[in-house]
Protein backbone atom coordinates (compact mmCIF):
# COMPACT_ATOMS: atom_id res chain seq x y z
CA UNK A 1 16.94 -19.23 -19.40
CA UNK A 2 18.43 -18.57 -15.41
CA UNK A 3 18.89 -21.94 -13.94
CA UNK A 4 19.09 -19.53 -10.67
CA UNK A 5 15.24 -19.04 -10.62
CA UNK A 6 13.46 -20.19 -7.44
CA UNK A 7 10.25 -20.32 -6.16
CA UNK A 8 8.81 -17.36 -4.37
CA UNK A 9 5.63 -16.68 -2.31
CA UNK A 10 3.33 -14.03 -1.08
CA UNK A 11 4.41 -13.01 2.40
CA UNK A 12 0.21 -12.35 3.08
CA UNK A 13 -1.39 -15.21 1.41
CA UNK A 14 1.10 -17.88 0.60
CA UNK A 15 0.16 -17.77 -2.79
CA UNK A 16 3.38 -18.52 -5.31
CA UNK A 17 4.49 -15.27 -7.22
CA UNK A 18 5.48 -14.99 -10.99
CA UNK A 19 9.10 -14.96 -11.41
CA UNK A 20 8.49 -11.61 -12.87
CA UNK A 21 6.78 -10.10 -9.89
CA UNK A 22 9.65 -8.08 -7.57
CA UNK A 23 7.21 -7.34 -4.88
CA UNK A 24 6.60 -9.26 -1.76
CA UNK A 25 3.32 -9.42 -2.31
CA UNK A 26 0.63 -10.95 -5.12
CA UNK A 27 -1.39 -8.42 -7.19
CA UNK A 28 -4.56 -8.98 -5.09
CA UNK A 29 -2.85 -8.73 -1.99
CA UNK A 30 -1.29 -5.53 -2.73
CA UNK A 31 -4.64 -4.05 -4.24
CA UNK A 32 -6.37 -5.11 -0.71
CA UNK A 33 -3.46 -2.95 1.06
CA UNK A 34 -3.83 -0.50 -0.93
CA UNK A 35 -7.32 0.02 -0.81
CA UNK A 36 -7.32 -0.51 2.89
CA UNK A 37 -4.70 2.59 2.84
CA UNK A 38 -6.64 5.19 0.45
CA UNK A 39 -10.34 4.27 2.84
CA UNK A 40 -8.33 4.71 6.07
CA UNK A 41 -5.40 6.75 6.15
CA UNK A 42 -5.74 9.42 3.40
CA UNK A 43 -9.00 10.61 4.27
CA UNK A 44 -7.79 11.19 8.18
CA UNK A 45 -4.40 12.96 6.97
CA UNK A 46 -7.03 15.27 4.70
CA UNK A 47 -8.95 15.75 7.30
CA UNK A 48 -6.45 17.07 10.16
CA UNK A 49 -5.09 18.94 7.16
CA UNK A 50 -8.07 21.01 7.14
CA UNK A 51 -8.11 21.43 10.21
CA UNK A 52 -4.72 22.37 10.46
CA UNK A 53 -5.72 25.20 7.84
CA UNK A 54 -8.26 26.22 9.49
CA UNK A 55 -6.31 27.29 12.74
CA UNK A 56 -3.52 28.68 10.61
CA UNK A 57 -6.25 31.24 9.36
CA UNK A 58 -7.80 32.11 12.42
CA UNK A 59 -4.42 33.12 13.93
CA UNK A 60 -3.63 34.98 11.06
């Protein structure tokens, strides 16, 4: 066993981490990210991807 092992804690919720997690974050509070990323972000970048498309082929 690592007598080096310390306590670490979410940098969200304050919650302590298992000394096998390497993330910043808990599991929940990276699922909540996450989820807040694929409901916000990715349908916006689709969208002015398509529209980007769109434009492309009514130049061409």
């Amino acid at each position: 066993m690592s007598n080096n092992s310390e306590i670490r804690y979410c940098k969200e919720c304050g919650c302590e981490l298992m000394s096998t997690n390497k993330n910043e974050l808990c599991e929940n509070c990276r699922r909540k990210r996450n989820k807040k990323f694929s409901d916000g972000l990715l349908p916006t970048v689709a969208f002015v991807a398509s529209v980007a498309i769109a434009i492309i082929r009514k130049i061409k």
